[in-house]
N, C-alpha and C. Protein backbone atom coordinates (compact mmCIF):
# COMPACT_ATOMS: atom_id res chain seq x y z
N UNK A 1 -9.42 -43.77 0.17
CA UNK A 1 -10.25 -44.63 0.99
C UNK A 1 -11.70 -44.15 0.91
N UNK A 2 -12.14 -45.11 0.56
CA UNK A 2 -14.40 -44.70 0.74
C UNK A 2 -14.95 -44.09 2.04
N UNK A 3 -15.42 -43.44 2.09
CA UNK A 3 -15.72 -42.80 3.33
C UNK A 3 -17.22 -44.14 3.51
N UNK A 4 -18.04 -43.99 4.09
CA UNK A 4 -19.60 -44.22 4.91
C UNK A 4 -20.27 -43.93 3.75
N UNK A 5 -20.03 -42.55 3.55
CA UNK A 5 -21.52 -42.22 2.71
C UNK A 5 -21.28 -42.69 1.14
N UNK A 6 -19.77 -42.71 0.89
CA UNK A 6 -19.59 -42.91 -0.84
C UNK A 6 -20.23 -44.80 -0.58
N UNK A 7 -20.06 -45.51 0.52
CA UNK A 7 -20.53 -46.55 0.39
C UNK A 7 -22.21 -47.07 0.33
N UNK A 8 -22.42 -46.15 1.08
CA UNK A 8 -24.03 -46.36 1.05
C UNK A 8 -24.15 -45.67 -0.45
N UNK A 9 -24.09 -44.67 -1.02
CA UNK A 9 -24.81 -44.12 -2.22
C UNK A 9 -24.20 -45.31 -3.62
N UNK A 10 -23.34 -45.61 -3.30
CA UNK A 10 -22.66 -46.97 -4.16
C UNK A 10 -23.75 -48.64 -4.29
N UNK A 11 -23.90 -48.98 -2.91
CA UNK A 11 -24.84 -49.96 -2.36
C UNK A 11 -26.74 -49.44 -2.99
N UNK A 12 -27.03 -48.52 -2.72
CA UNK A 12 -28.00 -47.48 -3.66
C UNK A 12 -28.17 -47.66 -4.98
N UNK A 13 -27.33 -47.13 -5.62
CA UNK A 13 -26.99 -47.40 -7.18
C UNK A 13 -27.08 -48.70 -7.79
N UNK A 14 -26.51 -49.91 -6.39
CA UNK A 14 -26.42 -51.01 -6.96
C UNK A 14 -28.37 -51.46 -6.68
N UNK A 15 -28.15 -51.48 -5.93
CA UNK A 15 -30.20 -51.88 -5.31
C UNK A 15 -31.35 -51.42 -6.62
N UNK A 16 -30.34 -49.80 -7.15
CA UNK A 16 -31.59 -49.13 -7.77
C UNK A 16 -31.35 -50.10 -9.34
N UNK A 17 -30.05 -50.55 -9.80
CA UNK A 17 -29.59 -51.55 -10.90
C UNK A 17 -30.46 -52.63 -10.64
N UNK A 18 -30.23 -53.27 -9.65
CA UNK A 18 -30.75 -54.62 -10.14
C UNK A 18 -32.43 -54.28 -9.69
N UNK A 19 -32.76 -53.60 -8.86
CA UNK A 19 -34.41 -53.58 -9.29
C UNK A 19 -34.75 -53.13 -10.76
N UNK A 20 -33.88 -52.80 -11.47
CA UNK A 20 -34.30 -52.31 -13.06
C UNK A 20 -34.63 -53.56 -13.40
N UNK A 21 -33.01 -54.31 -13.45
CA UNK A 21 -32.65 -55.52 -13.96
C UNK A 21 -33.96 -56.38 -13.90
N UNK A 22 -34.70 -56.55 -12.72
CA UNK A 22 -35.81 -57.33 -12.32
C UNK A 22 -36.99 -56.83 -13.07
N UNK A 23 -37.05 -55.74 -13.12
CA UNK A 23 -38.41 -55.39 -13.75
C UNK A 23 -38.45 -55.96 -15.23
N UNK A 24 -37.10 -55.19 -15.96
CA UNK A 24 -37.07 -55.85 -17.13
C UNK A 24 -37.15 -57.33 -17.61
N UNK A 25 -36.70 -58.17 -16.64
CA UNK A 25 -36.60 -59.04 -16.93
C UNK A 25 -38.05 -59.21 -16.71
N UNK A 26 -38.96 -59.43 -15.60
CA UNK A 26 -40.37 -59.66 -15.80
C UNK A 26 -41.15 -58.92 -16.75
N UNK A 27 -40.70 -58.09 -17.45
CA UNK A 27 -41.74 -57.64 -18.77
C UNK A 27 -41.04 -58.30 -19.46
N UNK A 28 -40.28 -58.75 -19.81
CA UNK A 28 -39.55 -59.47 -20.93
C UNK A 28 -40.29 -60.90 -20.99
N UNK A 29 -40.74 -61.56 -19.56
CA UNK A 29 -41.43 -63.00 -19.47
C UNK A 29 -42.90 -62.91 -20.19
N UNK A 30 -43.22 -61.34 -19.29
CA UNK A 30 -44.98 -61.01 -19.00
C UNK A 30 -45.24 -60.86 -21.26
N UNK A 31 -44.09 -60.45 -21.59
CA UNK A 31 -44.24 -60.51 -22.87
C UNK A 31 -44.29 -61.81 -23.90
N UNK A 32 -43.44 -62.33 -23.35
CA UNK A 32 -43.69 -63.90 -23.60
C UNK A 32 -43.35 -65.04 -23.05
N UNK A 33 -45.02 -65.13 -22.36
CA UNK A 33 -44.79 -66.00 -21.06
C UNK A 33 -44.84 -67.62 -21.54
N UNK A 34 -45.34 -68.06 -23.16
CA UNK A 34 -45.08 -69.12 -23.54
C UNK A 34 -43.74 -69.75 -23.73
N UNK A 35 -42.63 -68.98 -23.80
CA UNK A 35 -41.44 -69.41 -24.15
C UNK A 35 -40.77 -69.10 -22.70
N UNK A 36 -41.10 -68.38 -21.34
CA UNK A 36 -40.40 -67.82 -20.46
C UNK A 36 -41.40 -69.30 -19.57
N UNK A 37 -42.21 -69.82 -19.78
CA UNK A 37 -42.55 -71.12 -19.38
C UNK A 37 -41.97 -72.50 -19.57
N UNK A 38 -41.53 -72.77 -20.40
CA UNK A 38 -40.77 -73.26 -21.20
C UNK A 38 -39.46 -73.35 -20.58
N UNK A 39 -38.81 -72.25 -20.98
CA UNK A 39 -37.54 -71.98 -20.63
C UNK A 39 -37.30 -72.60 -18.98
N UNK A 40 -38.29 -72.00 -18.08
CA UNK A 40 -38.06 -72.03 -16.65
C UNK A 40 -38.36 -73.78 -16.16
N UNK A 41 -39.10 -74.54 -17.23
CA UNK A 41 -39.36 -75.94 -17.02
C UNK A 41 -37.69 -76.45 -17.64
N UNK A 42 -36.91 -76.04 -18.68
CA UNK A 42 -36.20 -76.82 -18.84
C UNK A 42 -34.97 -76.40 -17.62
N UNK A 43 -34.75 -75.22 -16.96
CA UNK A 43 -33.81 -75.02 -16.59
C UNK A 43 -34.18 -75.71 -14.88
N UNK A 44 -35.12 -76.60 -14.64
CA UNK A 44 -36.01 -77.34 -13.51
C UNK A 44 -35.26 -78.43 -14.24
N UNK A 45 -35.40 -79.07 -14.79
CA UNK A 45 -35.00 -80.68 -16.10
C UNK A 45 -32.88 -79.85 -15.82
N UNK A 46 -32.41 -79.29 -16.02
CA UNK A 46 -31.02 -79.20 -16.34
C UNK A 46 -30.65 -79.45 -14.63
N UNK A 47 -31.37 -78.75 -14.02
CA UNK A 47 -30.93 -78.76 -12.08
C UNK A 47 -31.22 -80.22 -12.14
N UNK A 48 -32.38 -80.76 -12.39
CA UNK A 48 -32.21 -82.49 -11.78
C UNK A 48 -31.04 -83.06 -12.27
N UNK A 49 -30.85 -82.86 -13.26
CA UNK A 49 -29.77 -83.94 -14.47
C UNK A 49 -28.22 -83.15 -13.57
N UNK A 50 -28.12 -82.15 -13.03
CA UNK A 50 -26.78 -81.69 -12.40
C UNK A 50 -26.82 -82.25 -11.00
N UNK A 51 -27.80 -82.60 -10.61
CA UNK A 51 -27.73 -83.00 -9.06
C UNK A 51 -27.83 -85.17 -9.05
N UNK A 52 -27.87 -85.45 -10.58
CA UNK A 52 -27.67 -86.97 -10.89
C UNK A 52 -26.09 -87.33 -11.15
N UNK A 53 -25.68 -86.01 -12.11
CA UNK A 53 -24.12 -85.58 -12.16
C UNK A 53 -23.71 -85.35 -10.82
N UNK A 54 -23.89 -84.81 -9.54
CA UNK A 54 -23.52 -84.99 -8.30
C UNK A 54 -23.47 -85.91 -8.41
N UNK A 55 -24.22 -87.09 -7.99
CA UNK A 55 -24.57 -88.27 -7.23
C UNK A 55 -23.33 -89.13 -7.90
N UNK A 56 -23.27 -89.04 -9.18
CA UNK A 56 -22.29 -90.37 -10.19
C UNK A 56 -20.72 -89.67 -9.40
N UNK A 57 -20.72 -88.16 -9.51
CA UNK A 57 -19.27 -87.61 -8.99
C UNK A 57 -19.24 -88.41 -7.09
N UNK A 58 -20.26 -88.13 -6.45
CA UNK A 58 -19.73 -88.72 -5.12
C UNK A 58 -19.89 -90.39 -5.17
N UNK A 59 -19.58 -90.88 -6.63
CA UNK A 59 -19.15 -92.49 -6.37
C UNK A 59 -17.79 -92.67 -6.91
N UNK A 60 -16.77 -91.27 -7.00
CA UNK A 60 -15.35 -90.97 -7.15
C UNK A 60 -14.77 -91.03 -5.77
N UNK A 61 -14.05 -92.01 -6.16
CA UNK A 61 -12.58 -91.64 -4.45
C UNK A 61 -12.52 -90.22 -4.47
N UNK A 62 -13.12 -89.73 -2.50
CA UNK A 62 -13.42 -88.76 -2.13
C UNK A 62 -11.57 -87.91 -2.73
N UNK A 63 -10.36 -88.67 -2.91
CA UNK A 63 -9.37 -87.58 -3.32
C UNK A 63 -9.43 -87.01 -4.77
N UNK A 64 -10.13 -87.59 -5.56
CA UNK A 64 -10.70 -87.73 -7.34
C UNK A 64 -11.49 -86.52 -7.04
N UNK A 65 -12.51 -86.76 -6.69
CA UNK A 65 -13.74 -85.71 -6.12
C UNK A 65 -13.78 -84.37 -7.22
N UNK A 66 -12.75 -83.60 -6.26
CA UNK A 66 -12.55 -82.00 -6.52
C UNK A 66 -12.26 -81.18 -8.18
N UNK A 67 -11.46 -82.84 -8.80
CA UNK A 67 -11.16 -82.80 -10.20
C UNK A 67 -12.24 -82.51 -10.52
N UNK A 68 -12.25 -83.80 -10.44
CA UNK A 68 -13.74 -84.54 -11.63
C UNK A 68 -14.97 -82.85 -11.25
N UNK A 69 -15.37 -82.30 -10.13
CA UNK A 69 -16.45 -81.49 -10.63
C UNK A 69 -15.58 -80.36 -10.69
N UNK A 70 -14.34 -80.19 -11.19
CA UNK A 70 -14.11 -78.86 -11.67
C UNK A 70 -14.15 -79.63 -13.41
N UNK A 71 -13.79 -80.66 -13.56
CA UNK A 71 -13.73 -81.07 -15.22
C UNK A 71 -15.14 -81.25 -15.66
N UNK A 72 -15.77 -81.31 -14.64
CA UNK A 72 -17.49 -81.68 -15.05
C UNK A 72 -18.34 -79.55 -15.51
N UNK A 73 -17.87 -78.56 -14.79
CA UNK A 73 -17.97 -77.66 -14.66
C UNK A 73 -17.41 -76.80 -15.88
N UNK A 74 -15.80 -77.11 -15.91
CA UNK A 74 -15.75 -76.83 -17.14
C UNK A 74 -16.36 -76.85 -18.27
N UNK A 75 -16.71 -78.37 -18.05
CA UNK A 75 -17.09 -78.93 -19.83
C UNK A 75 -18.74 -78.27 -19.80
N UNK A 76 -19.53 -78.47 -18.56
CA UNK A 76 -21.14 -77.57 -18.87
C UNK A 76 -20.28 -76.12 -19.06
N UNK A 77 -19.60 -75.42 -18.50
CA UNK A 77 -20.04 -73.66 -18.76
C UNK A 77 -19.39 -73.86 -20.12
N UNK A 78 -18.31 -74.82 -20.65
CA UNK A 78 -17.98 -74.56 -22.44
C UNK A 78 -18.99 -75.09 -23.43
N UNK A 79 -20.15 -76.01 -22.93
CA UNK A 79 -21.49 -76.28 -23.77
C UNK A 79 -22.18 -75.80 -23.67
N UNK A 80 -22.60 -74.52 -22.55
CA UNK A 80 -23.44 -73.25 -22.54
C UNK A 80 -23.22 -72.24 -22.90
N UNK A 81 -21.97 -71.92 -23.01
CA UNK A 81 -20.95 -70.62 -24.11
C UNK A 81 -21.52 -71.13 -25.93
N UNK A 82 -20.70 -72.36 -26.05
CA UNK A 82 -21.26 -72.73 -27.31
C UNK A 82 -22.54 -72.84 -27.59
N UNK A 83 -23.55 -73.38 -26.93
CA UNK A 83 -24.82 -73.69 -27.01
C UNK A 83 -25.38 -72.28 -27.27
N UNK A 84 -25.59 -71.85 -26.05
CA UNK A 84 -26.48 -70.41 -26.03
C UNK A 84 -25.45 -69.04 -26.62
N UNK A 85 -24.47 -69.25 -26.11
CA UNK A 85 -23.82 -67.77 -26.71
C UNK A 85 -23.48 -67.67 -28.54
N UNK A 86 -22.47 -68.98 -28.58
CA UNK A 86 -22.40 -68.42 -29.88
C UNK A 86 -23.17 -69.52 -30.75
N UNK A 87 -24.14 -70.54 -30.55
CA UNK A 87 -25.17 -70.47 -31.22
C UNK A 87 -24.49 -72.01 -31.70
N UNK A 88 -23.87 -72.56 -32.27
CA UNK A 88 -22.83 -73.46 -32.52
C UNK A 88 -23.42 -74.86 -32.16
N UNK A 89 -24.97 -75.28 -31.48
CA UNK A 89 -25.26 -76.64 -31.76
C UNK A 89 -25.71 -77.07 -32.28
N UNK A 90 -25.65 -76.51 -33.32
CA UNK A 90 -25.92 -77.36 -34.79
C UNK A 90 -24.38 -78.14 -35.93
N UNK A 91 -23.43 -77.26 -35.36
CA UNK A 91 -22.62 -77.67 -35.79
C UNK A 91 -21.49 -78.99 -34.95
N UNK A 92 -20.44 -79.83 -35.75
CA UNK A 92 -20.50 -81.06 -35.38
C UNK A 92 -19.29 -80.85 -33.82
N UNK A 93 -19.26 -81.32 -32.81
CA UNK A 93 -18.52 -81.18 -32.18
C UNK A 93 -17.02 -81.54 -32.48
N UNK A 94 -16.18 -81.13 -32.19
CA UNK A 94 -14.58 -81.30 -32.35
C UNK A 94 -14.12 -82.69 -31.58
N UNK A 95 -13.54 -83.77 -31.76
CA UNK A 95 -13.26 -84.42 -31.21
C UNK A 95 -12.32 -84.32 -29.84
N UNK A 96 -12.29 -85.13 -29.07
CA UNK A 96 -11.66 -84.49 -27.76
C UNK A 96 -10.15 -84.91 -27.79
């Protein structure tokens, strides 16, 4: 069992991580703030177009609902795996 203090020096470690995480990531922008401009306008453009995808999902029978944005969820995090991770939109999609 964690005592008090193994929790606070744990909570610590984590605070002292992600303030790294933050810094780096702002020298990573401050380095190139033309493309980290960019980037932060399209991911402004992807939030509207997901909150239009809301709107079409709440004109589903409220029992449909829960599917439809777990099938809507699916299919964005498997076109952002493909897209950004392994690089793959250039190539032709698989039929469904």
């Amino acid at each position: 069992m964690r005592t008090t203090r193994s929790i606070r020096i744990a909570e610590r470690d984590i605070t002292s991580l992600a303030s790294s995480l933050y810094e780096k990531v702002r020298d990573i922008k401050a380095t190139h703030p033309t493309a980290a401009r960019r980037i932060d306008a399209l991911e402004r453009e992807i939030r509207d177009r997901l909150q239009e995808i809301r709107r079409q999902i709440l004109k589903f029978p409220k029992t449909d609902q829960d599917l439809v944005k777990v099938l809507v969820i699916n299919g964005l995090y498997r076109t952002a795996d493909e897209v950004i991770i392994d690089g793959t939109q250039d190539r032709p999609r698989p039929a469904p």
